[in-house]
PDB file of N, CA and C in Angstrom:
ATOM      1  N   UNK A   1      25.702 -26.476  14.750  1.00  0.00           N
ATOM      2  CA  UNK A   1      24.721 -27.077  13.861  1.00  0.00           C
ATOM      3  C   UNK A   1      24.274 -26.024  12.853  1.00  0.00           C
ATOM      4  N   UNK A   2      24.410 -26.063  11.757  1.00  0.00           N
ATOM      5  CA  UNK A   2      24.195 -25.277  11.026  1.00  0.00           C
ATOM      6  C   UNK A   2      22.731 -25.917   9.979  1.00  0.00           C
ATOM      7  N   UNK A   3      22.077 -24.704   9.525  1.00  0.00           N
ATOM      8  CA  UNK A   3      20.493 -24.781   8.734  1.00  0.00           C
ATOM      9  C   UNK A   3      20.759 -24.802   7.406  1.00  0.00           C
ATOM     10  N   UNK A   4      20.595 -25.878   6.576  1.00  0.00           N
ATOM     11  CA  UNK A   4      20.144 -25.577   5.377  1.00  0.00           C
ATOM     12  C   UNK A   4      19.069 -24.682   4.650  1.00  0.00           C
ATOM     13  N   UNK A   5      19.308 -23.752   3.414  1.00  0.00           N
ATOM     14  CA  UNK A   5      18.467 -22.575   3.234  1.00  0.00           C
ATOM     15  C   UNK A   5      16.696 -23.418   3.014  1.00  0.00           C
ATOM     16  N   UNK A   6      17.051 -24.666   2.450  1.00  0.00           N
ATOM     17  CA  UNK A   6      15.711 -25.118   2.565  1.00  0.00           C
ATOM     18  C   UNK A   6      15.350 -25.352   3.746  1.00  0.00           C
ATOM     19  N   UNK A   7      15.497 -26.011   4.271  1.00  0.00           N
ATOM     20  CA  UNK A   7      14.691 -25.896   5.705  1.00  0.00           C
ATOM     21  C   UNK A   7      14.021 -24.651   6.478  1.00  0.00           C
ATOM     22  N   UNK A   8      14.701 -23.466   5.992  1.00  0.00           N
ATOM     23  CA  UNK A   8      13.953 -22.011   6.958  1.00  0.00           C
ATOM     24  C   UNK A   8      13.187 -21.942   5.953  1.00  0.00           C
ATOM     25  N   UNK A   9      12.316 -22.360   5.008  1.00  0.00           N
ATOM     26  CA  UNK A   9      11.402 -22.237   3.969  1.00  0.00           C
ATOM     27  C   UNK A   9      11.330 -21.901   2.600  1.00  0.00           C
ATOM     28  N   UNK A  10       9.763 -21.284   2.234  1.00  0.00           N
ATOM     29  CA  UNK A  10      10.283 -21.243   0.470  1.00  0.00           C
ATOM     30  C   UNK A  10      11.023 -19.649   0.648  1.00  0.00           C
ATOM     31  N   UNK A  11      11.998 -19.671  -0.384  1.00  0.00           N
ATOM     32  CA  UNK A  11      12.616 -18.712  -1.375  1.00  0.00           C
ATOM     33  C   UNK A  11      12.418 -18.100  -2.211  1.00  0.00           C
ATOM     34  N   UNK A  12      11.210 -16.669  -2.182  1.00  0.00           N
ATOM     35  CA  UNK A  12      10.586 -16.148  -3.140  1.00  0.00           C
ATOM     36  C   UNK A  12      11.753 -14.685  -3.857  1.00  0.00           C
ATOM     37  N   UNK A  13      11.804 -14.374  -4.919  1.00  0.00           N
ATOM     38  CA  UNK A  13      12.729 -13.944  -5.662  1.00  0.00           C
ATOM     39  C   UNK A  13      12.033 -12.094  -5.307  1.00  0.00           C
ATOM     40  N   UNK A  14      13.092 -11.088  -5.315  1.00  0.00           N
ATOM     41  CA  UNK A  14      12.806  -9.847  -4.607  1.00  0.00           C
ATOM     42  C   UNK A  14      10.883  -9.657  -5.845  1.00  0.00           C
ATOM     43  N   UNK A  15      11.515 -10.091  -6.921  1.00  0.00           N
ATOM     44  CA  UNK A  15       9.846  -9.722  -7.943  1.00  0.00           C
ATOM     45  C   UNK A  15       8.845 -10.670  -7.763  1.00  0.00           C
ATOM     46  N   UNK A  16       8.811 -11.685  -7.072  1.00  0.00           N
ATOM     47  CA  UNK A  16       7.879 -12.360  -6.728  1.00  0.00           C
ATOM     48  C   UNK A  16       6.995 -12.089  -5.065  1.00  0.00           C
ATOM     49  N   UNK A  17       7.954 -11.491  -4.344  1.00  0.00           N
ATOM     50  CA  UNK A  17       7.815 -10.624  -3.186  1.00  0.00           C
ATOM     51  C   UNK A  17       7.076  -9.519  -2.819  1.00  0.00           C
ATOM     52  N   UNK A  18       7.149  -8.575  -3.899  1.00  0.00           N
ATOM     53  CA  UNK A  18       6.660  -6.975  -4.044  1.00  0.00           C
ATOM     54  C   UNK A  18       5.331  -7.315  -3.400  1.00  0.00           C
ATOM     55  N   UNK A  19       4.359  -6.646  -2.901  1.00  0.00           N
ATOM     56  CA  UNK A  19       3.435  -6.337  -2.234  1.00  0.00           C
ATOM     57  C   UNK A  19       1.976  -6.181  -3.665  1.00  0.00           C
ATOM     58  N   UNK A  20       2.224  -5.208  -4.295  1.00  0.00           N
ATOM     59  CA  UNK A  20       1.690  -5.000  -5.536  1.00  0.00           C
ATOM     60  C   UNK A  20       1.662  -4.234  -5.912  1.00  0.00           C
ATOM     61  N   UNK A  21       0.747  -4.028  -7.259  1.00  0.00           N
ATOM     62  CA  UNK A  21       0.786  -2.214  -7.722  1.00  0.00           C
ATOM     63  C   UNK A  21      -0.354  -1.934  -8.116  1.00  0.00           C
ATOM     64  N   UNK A  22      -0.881  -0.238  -7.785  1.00  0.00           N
ATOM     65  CA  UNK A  22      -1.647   0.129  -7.999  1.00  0.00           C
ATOM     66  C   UNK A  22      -1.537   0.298  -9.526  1.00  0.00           C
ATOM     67  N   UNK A  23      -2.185   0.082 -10.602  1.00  0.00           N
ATOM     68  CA  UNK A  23      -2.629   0.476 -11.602  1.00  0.00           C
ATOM     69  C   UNK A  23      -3.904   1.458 -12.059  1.00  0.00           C
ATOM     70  N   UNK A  24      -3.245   2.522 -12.359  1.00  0.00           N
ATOM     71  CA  UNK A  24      -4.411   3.755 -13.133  1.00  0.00           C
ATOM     72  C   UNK A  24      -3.725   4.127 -14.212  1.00  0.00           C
ATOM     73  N   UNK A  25      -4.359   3.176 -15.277  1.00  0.00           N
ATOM     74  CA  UNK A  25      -4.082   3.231 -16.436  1.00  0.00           C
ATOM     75  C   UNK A  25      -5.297   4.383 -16.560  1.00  0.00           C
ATOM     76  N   UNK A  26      -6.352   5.052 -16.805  1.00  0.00           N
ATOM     77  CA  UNK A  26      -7.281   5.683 -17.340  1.00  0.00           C
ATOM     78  C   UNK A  26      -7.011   6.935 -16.228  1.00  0.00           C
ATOM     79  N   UNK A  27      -7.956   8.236 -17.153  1.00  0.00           N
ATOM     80  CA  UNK A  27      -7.508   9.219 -15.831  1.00  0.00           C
ATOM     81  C   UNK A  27      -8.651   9.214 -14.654  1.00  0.00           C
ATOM     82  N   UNK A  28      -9.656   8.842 -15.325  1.00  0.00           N
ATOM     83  CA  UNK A  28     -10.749   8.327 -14.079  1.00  0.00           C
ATOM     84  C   UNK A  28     -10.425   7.322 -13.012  1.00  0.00           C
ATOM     85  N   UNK A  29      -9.514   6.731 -13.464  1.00  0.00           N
ATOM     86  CA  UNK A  29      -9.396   5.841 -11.840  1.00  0.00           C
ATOM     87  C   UNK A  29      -7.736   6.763 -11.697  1.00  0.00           C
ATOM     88  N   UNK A  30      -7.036   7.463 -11.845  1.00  0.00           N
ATOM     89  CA  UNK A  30      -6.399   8.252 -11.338  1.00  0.00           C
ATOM     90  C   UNK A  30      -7.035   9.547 -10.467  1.00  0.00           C
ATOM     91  N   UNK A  31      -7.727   9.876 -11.072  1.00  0.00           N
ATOM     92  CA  UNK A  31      -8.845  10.936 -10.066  1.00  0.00           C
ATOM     93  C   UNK A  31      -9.287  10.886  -8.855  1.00  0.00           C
ATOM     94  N   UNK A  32     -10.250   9.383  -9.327  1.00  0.00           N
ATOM     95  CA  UNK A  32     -10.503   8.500  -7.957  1.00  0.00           C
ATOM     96  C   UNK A  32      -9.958   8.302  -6.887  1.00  0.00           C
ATOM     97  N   UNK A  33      -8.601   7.882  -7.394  1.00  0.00           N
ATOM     98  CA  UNK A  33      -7.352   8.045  -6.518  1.00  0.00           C
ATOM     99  C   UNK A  33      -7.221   8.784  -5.655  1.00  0.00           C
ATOM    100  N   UNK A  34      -6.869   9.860  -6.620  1.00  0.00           N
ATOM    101  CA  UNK A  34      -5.960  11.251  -5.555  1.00  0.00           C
ATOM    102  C   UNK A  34      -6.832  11.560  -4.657  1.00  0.00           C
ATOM    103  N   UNK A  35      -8.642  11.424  -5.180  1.00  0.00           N
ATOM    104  CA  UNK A  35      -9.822  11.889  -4.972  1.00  0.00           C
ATOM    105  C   UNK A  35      -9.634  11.131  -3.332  1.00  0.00           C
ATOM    106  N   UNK A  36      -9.303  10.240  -3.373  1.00  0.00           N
ATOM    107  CA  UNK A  36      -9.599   8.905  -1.805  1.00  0.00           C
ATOM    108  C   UNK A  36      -8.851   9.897  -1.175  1.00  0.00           C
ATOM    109  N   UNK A  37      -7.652   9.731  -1.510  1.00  0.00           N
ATOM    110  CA  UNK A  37      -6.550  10.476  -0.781  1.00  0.00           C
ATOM    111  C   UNK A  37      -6.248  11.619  -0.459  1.00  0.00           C
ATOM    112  N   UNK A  38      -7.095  12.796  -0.745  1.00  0.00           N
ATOM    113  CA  UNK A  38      -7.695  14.232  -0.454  1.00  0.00           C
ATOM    114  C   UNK A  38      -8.417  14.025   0.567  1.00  0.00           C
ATOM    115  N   UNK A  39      -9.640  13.260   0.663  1.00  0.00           N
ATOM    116  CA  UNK A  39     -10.618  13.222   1.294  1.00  0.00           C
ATOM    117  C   UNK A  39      -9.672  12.567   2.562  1.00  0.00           C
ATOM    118  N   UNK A  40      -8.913  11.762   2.123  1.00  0.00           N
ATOM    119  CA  UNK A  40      -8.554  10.720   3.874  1.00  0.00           C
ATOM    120  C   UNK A  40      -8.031  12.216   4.919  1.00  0.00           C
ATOM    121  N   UNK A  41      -7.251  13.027   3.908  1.00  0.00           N
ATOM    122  CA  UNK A  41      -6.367  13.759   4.790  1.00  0.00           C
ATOM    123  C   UNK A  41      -7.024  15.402   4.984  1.00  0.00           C
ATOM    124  N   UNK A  42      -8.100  15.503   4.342  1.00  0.00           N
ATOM    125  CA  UNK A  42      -9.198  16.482   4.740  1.00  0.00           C
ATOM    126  C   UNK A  42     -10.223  15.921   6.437  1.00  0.00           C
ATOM    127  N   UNK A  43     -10.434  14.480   5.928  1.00  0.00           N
ATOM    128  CA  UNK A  43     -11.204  13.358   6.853  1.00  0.00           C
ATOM    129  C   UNK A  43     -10.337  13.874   8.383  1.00  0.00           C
ATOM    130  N   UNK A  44      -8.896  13.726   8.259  1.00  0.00           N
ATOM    131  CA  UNK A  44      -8.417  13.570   9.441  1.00  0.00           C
ATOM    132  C   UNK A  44      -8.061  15.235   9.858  1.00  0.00           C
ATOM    133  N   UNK A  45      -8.095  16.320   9.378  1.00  0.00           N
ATOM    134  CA  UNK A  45      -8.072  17.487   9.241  1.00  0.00           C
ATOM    135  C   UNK A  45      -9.446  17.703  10.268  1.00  0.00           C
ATOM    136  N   UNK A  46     -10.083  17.615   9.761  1.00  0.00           N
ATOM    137  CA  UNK A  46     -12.003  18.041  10.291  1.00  0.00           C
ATOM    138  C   UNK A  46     -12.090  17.112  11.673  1.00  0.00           C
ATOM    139  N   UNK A  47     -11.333  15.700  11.969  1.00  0.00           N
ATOM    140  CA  UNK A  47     -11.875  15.211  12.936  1.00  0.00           C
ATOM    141  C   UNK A  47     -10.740  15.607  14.118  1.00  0.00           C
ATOM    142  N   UNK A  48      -9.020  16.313  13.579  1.00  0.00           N
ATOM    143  CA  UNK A  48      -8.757  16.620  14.450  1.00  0.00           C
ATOM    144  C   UNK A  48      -9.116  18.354  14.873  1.00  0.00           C
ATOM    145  N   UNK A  49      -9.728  18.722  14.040  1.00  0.00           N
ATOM    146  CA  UNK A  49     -10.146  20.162  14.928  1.00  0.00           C
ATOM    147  C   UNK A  49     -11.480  19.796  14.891  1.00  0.00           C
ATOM    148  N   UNK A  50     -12.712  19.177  15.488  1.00  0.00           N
ATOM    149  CA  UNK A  50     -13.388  19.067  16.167  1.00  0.00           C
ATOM    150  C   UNK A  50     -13.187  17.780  17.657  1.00  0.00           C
ATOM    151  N   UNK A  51     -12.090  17.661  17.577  1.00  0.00           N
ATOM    152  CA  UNK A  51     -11.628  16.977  18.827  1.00  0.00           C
ATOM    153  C   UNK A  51     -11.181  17.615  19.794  1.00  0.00           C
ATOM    154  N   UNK A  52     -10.748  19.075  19.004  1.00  0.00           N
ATOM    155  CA  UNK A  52     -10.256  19.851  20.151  1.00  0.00           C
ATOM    156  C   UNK A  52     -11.153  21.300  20.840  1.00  0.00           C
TER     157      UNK A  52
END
């Protein structure tokens, strides 16, 4: 018995798929950015040497 492709559901195209994108068009929300992402991996820096 074989499945027609409609039946296993809709068929979204690989660019309708993508997840999304960050946009930092300005350098202030590029800053911001990197800024999150310093801090996450400083964040996890400080909480693993006071764990130990």
């Amino acid at each position: 018995m074989s499945k027609d492709r409609d039946s296993e559901g809709p068929v979204f195209s690989g660019q309708d798929a993508r997840q999304g994108e960050i946009i930092l068009r300005t350098r202030a929300r590029r800053i911001i950015f990197i800024a999150g992402l310093v801090g996450i991996v400083v964040l996890a820096l400080v909480v693993s040497l006071v764990a130990h």
